[in-house]
Protein backbone atom coordinates (compact mmCIF):
# COMPACT_ATOMS: atom_id res chain seq x y z
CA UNK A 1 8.36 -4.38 -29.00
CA UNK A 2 6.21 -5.83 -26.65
CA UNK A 3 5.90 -4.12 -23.33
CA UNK A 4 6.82 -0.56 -25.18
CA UNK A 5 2.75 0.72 -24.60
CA UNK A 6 3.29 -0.02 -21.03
CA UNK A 7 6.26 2.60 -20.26
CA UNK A 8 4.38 6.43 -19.87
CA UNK A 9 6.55 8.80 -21.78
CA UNK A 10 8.85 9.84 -19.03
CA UNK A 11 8.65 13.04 -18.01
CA UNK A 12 10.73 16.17 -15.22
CA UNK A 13 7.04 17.13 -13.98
CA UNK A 14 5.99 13.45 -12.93
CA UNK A 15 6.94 10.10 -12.34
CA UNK A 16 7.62 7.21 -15.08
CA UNK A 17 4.91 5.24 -13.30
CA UNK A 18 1.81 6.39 -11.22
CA UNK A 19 0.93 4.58 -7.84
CA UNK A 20 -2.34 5.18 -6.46
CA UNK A 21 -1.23 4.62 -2.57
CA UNK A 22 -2.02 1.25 -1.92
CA UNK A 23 1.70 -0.07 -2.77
CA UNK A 24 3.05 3.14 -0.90
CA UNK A 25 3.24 4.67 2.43
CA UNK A 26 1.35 7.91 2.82
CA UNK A 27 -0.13 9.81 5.75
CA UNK A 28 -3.63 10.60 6.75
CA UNK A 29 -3.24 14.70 5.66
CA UNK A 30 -2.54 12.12 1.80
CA UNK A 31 -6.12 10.63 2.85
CA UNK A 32 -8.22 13.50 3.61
CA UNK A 33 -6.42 15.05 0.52
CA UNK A 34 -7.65 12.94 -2.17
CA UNK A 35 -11.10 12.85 -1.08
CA UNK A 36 -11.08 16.82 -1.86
CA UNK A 37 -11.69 17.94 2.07
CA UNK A 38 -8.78 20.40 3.51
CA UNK A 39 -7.14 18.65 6.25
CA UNK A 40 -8.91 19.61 9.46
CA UNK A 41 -7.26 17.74 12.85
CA UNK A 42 -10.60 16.16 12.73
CA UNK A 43 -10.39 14.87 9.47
CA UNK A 44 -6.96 13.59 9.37
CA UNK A 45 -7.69 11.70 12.91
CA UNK A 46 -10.51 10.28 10.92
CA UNK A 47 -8.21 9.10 8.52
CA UNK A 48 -5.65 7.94 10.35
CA UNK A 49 -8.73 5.36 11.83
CA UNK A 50 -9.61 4.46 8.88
CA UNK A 51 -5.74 3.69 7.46
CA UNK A 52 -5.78 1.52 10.60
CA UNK A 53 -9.45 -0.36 10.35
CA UNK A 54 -9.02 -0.69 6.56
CA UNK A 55 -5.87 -0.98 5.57
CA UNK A 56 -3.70 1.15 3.35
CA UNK A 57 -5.58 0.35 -0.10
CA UNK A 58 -8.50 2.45 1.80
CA UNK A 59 -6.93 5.51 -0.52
CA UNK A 60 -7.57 3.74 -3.40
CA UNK A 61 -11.15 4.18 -3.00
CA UNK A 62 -11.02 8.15 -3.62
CA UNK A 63 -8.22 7.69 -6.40
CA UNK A 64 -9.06 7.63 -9.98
């Protein structure tokens, strides 16, 4: 039994396991995105900079 509170009750509406970005590829409109801002040209060049500066764990700091 061990290991069984690990696995999220799977589910058609979402994914068996969450990532929070830093394991996955995602784009700068992702970025601006989970920060709560609309994605602006501005903002998602912004982004993109800061994907390339920081890394991509960067979206990890506006994840929950």
């Amino acid at each position: 039994m061990a290991g069984e509170s690990d696995q999220q009750p799977k589910s058609e509406s979402r994914p068996s396991r969450l990532y929070s970005g830093g394991e996955r590829p995602y784009d700068p409109e992702d970025l601006v995105m989970a920060t709560g801002a609309d994605p602006t040209p501005e903002r998602v060049e912004k982004a993109r900079k800061l994907i390339e500066k920081e890394g991509p764990q960067v979206i990890e700091r506006y994840l929950p």
